[in-house]
N, C-alpha and C. Protein backbone atom coordinates (compact mmCIF):
# COMPACT_ATOMS: atom_id res chain seq x y z
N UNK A 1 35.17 42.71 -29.41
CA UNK A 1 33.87 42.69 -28.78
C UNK A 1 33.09 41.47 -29.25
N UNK A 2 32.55 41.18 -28.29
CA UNK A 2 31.59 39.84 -28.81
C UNK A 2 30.20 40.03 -29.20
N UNK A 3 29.68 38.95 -29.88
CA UNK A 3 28.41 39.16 -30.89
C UNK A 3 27.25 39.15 -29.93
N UNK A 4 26.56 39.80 -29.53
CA UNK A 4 25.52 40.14 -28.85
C UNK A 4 24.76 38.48 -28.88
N UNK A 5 24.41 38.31 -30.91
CA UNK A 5 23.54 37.04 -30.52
C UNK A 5 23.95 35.83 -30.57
N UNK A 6 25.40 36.07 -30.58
CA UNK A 6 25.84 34.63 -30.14
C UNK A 6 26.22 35.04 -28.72
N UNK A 7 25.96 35.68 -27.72
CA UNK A 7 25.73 35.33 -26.33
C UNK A 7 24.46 34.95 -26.26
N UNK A 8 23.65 35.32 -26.60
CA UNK A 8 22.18 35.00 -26.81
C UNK A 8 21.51 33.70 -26.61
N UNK A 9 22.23 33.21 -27.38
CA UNK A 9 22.13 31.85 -28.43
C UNK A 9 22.85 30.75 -27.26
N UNK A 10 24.07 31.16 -27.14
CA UNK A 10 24.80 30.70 -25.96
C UNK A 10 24.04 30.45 -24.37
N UNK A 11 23.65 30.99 -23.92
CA UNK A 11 22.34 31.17 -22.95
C UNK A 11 21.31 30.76 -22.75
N UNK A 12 20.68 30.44 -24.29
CA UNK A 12 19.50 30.09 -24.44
C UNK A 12 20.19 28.26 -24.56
N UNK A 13 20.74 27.77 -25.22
CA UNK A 13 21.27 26.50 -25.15
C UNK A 13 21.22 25.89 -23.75
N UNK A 14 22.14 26.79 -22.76
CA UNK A 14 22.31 26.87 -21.42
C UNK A 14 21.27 26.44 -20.88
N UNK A 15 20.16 27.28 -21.28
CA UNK A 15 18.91 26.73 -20.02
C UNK A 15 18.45 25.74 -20.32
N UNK A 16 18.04 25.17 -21.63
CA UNK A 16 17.64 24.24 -22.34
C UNK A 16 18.57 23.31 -21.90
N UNK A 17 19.51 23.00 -21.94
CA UNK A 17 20.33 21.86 -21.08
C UNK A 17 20.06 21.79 -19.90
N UNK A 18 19.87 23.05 -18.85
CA UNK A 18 19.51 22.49 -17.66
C UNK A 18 18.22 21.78 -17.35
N UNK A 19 17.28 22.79 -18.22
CA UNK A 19 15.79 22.44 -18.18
C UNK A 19 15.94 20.69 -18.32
N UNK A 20 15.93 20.11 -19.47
CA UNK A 20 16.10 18.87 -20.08
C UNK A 20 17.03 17.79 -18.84
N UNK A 21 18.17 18.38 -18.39
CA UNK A 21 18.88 17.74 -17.35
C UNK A 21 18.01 17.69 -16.18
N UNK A 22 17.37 18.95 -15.37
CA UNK A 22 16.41 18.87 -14.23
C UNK A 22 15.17 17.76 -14.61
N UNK A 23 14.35 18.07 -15.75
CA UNK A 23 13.19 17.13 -16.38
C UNK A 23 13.61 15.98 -15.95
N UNK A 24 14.72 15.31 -16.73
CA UNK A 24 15.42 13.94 -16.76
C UNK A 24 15.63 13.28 -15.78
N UNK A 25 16.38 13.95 -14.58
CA UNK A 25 16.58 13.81 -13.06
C UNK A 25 15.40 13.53 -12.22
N UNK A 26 14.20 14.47 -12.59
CA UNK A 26 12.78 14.41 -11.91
C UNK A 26 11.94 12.85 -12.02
N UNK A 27 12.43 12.63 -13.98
CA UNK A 27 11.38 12.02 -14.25
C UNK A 27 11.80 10.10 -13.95
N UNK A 28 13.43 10.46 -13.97
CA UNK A 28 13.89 9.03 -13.65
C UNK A 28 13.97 8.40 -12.13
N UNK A 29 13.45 9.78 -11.19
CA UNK A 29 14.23 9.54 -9.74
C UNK A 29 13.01 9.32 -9.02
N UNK A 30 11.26 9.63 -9.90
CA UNK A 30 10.47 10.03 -9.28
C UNK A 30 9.69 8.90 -9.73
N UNK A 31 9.08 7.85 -8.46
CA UNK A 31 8.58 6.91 -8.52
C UNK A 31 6.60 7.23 -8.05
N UNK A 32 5.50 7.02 -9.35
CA UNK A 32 4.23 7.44 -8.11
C UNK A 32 4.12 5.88 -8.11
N UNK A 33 3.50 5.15 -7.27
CA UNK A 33 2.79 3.92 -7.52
C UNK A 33 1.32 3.84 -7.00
N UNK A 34 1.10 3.47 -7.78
CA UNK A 34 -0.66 3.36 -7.06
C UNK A 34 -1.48 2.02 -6.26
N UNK A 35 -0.19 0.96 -6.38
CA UNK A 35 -0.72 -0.44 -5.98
C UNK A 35 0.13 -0.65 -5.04
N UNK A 36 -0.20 -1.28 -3.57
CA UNK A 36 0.52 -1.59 -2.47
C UNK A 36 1.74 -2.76 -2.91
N UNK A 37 2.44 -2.06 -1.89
CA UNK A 37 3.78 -3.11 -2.29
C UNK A 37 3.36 -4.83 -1.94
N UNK A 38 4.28 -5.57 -2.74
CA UNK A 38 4.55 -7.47 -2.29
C UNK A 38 4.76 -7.37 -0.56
N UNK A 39 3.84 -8.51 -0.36
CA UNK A 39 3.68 -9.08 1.20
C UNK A 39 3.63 -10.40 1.02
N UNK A 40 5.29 -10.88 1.26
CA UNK A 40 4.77 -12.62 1.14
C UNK A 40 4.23 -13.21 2.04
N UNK A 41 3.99 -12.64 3.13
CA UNK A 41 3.15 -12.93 4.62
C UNK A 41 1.56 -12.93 3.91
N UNK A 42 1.09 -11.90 3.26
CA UNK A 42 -0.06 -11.90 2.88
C UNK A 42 -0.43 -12.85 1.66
N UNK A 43 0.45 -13.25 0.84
CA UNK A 43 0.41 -14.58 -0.01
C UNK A 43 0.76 -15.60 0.68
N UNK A 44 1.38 -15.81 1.67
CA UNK A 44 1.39 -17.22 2.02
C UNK A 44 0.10 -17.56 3.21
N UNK A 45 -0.52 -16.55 3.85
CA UNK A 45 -1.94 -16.57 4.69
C UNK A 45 -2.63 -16.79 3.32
N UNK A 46 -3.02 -16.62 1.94
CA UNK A 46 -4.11 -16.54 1.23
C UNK A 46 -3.73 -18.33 0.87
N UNK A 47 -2.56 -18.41 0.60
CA UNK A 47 -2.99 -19.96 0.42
C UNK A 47 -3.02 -20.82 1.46
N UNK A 48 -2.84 -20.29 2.77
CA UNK A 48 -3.29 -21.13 3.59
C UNK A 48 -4.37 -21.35 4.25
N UNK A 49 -5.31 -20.57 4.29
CA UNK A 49 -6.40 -20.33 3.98
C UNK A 49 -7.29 -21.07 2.91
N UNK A 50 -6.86 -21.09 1.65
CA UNK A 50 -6.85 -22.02 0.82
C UNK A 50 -7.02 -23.32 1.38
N UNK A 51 -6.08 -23.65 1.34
CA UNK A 51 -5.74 -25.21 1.73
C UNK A 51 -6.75 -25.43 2.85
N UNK A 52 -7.14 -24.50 3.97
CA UNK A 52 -7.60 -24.77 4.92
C UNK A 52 -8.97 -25.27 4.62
N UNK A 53 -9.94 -24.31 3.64
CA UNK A 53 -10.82 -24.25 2.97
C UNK A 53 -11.17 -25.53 2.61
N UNK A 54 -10.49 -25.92 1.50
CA UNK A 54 -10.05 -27.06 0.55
C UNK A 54 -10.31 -28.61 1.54
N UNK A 55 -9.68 -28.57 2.57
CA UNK A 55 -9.47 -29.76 3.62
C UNK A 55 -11.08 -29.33 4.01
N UNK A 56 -11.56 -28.46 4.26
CA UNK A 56 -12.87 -28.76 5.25
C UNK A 56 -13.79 -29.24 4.52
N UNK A 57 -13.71 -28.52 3.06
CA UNK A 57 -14.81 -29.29 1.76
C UNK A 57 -14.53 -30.81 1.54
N UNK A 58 -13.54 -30.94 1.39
CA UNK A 58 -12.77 -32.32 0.81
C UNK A 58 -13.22 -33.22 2.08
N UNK A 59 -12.80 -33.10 3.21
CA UNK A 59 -13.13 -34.22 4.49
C UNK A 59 -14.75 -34.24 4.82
N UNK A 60 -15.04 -33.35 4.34
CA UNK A 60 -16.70 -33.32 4.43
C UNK A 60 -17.00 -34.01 2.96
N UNK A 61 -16.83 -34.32 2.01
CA UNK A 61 -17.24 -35.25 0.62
C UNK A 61 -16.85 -36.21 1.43
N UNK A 62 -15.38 -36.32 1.74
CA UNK A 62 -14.93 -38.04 1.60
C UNK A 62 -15.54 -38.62 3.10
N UNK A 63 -15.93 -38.17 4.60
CA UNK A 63 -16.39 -38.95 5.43
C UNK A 63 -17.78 -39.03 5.76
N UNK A 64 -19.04 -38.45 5.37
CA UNK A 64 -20.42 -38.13 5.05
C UNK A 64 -20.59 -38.26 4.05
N UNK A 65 -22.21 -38.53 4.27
CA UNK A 65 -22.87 -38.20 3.05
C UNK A 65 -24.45 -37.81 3.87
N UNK A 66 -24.85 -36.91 3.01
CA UNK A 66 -25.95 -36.41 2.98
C UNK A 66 -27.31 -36.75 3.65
N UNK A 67 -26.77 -37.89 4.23
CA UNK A 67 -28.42 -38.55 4.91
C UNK A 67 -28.14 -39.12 6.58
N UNK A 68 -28.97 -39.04 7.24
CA UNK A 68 -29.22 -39.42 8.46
C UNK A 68 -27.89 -38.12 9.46
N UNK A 69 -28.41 -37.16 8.80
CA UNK A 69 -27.74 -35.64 9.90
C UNK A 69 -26.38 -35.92 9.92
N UNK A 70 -25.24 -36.51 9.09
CA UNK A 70 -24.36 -36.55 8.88
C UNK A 70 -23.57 -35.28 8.76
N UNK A 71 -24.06 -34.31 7.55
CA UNK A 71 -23.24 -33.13 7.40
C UNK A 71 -24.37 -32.26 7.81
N UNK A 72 -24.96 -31.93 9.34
CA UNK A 72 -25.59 -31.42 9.97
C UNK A 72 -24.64 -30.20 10.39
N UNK A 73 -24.96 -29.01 10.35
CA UNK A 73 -24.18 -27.76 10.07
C UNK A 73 -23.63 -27.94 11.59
N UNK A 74 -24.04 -28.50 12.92
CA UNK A 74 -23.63 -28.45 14.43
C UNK A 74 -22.08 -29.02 13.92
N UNK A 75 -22.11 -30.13 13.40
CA UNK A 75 -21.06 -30.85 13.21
C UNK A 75 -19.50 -30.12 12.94
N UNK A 76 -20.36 -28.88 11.85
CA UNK A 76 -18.82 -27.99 11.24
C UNK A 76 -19.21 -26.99 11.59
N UNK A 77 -19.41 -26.43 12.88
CA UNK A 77 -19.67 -24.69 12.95
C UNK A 77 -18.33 -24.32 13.40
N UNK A 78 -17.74 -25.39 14.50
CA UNK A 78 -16.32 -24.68 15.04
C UNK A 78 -15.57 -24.72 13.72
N UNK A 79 -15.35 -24.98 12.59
CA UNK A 79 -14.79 -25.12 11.61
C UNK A 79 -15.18 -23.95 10.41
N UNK A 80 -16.30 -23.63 10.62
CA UNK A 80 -16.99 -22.57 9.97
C UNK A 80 -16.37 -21.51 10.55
N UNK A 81 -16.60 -21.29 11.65
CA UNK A 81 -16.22 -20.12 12.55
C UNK A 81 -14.21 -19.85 12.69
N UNK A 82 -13.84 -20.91 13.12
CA UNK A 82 -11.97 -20.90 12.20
C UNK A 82 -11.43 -20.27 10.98
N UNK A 83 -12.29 -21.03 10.26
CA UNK A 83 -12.02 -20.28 8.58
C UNK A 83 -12.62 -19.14 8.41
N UNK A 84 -13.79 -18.35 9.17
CA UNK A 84 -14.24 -17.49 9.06
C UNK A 84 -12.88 -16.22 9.83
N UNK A 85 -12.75 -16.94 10.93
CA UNK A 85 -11.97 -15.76 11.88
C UNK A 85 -10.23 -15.52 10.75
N UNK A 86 -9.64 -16.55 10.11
CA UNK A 86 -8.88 -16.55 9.48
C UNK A 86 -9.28 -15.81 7.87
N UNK A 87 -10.38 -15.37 7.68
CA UNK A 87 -10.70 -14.53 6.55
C UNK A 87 -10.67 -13.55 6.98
N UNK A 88 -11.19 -13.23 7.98
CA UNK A 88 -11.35 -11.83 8.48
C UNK A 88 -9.55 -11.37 9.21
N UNK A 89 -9.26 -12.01 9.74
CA UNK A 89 -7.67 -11.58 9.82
C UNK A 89 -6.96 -11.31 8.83
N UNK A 90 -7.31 -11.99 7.38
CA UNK A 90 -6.43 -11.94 6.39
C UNK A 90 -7.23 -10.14 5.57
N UNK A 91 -8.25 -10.12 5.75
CA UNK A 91 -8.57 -8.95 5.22
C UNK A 91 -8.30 -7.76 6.28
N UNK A 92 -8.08 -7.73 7.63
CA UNK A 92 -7.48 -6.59 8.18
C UNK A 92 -6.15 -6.31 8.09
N UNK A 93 -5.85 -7.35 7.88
CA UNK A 93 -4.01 -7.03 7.05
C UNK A 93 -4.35 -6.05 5.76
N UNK A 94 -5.06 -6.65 5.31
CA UNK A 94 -4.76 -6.72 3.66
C UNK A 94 -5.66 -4.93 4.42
N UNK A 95 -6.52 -4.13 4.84
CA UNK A 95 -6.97 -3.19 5.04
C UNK A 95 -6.26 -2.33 5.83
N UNK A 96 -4.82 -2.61 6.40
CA UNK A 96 -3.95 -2.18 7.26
C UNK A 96 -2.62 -1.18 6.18
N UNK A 97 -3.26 -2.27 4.80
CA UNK A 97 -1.67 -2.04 3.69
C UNK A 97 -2.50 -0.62 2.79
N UNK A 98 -1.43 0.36 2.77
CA UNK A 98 -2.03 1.51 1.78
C UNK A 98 -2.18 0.62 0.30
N UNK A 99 -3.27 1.62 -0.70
CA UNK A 99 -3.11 1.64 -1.69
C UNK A 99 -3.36 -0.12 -1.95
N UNK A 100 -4.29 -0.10 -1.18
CA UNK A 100 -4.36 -1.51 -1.62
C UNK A 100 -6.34 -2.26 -1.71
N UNK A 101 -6.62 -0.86 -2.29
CA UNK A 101 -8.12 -1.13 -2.58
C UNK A 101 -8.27 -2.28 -3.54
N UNK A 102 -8.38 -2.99 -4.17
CA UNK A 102 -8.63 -3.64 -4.82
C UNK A 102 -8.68 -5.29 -4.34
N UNK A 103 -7.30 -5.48 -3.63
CA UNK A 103 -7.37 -6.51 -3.24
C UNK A 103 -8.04 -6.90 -1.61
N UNK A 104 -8.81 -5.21 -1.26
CA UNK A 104 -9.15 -5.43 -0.10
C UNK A 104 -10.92 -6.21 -0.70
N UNK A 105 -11.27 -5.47 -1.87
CA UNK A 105 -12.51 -5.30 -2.38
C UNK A 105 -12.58 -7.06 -2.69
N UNK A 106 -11.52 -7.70 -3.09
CA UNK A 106 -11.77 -9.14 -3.25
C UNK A 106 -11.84 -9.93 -2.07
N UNK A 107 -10.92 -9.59 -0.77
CA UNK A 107 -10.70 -10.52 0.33
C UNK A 107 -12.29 -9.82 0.82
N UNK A 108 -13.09 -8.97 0.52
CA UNK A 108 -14.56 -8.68 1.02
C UNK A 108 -15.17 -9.59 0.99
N UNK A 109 -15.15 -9.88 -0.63
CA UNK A 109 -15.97 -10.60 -1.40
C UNK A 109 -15.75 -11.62 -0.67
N UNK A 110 -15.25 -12.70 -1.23
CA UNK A 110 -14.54 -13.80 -0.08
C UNK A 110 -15.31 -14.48 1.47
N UNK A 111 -14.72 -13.01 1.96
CA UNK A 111 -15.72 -12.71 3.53
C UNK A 111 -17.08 -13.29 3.35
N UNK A 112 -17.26 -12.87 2.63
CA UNK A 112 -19.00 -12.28 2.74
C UNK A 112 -20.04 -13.68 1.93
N UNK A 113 -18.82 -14.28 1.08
CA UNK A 113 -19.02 -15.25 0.21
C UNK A 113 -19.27 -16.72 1.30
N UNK A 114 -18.09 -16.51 1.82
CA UNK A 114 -17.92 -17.53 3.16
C UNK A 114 -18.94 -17.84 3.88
N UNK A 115 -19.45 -16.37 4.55
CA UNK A 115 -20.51 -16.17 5.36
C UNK A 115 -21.54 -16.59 5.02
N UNK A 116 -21.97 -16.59 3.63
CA UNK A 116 -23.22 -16.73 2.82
C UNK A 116 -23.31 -18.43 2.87
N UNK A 117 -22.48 -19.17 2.65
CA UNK A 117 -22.28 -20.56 2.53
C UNK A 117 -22.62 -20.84 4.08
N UNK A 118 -22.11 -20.48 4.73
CA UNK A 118 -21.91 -20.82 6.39
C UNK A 118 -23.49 -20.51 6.88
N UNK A 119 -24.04 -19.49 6.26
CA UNK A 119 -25.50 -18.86 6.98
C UNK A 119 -26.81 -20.31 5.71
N UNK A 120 -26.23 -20.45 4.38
CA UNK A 120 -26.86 -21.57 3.84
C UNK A 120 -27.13 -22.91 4.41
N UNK A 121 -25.77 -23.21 4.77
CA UNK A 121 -25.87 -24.69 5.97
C UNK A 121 -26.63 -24.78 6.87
N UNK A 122 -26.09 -23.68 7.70
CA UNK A 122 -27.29 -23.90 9.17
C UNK A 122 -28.48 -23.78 9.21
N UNK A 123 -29.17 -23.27 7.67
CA UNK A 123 -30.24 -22.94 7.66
C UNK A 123 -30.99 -24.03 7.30
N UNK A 124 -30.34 -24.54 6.02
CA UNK A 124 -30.47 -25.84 5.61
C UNK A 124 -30.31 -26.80 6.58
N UNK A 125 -29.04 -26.75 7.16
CA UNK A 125 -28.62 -28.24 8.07
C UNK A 125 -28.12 -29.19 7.18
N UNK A 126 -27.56 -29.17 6.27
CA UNK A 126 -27.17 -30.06 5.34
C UNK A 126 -26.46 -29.56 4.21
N UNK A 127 -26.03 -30.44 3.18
CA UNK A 127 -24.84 -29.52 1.90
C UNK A 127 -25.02 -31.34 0.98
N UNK A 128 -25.28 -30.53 -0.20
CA UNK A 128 -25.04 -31.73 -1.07
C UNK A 128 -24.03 -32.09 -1.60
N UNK A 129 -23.81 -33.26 -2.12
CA UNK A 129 -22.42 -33.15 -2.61
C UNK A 129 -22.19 -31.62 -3.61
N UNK A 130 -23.13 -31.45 -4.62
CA UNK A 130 -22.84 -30.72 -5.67
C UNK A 130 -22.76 -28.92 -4.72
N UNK A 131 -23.61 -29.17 -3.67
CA UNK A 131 -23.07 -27.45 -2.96
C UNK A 131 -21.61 -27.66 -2.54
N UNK A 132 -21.33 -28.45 -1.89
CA UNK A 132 -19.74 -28.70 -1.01
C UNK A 132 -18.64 -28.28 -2.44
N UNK A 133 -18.92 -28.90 -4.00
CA UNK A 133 -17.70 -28.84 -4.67
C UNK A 133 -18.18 -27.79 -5.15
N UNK A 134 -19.74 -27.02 -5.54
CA UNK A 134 -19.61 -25.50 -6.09
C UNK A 134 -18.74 -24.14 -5.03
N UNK A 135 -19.36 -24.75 -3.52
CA UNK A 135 -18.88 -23.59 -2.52
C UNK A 135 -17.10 -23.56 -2.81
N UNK A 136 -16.64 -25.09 -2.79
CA UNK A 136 -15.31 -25.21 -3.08
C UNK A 136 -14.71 -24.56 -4.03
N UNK A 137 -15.17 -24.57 -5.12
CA UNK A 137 -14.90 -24.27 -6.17
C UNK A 137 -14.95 -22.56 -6.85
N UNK A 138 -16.07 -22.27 -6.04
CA UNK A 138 -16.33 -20.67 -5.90
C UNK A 138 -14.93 -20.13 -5.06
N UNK A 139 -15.14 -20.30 -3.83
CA UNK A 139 -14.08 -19.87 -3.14
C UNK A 139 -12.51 -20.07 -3.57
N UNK A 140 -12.09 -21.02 -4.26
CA UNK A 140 -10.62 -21.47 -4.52
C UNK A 140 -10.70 -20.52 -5.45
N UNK A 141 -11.46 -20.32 -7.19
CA UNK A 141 -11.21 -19.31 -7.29
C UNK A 141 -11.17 -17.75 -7.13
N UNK A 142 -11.35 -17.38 -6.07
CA UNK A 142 -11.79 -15.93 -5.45
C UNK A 142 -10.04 -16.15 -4.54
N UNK A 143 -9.93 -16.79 -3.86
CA UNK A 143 -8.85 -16.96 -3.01
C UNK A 143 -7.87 -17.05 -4.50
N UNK A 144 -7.82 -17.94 -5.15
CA UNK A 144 -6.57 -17.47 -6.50
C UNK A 144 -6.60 -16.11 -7.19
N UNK A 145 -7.94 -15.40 -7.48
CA UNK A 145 -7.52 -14.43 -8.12
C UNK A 145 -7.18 -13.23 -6.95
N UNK A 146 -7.16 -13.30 -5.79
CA UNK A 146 -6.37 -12.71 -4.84
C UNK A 146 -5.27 -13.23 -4.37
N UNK A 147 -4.52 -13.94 -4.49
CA UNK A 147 -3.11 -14.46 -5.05
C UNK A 147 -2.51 -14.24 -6.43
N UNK A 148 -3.09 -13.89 -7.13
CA UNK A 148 -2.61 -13.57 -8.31
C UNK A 148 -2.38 -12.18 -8.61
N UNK A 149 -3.34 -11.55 -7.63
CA UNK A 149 -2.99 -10.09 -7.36
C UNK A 149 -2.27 -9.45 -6.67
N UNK A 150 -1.76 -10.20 -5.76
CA UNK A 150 -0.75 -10.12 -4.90
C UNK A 150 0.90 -10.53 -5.58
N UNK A 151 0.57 -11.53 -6.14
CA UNK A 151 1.41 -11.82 -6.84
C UNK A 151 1.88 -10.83 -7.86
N UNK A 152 1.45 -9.90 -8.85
CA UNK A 152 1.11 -9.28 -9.13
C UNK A 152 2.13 -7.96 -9.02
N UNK A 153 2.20 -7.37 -7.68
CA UNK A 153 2.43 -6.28 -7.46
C UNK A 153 4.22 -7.02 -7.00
N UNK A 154 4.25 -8.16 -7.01
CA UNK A 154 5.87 -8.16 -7.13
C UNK A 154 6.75 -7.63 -8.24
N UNK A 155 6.07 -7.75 -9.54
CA UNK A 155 6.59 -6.76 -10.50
C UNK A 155 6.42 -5.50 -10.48
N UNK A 156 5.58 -5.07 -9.67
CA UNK A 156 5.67 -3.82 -9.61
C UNK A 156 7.01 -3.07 -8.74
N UNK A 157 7.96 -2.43 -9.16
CA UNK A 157 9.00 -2.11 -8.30
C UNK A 157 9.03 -0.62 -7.95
């Protein structure tokens, strides 16, 4: 006859292996993520955008200057309004992708940053040198640290 508590004992091992085996299975197979997956479509629109940015500041320093209605806001509105419609495309993507609050909350910023520069000009009618390389300079980094966040979630697997 066999020992009562070594069936016991035997049994209890038993579940404890399965338990520990099921746990193990759960915890290796079961992915949560909380940050939207890599879109190299959506990193390669943020630096082009960029660049786009970059060229409208830059050709506005190097062919004007500041006097006799040169950088008169008429001059760059279709250009305002381009880079504007290309921000706003890049943030309905980026608002299209789950789980991707954060980098929607920066391409806002951005938006709205844009707008603010664009609604300064026309109001003004003019941009000094030192607004053209702060607006520049504001925006390139807002557009990098939303590339970097994007970038970002490629390690995330």
């Amino acid at each position: 006859m066999e020992n009562p508590v070594a069936i016991s004992s035997q049994q209890k091992l038993k579940r404890l292996f399965l338990f520990v085996f099921i746990t193990s299975v759960i915890v290796t197979s079961c992915k949560v993520s909380l940050v939207a997956t890599y879109d190299y479509m959506v990193a390669e629109k943020i630096e082009e955008v960029n660049k786009e940015i970059d060229k409208f500041y830059l050709v506005m320093l190097e062919t004007t200057v500041n006097e006799n209605g040169e950088r008169a806001y008429d001059k760059y509105s279709e250009q305002y309004i381009d880079i504007q419609l290309d921000l706003k495309s890049l943030l309905q993507k980026n608002k299209r992708r789950e789980k991707n609050q954060e980098t929607i909350q920066i391409n806002q910023r951005i938006y709205d940053k844009w707008l603010e520069y664009k609604e300064i000009h026309e109001t003004q009618n003019e941009l000094s040198d030192a607004d053209i390389e702060a607006n520049m300079t504001n925006i390139d980094n807002m557009l990098n640290t939303m590339l970097a966040a994007e970038q970002f979630k490629k390690a995330i697997k």
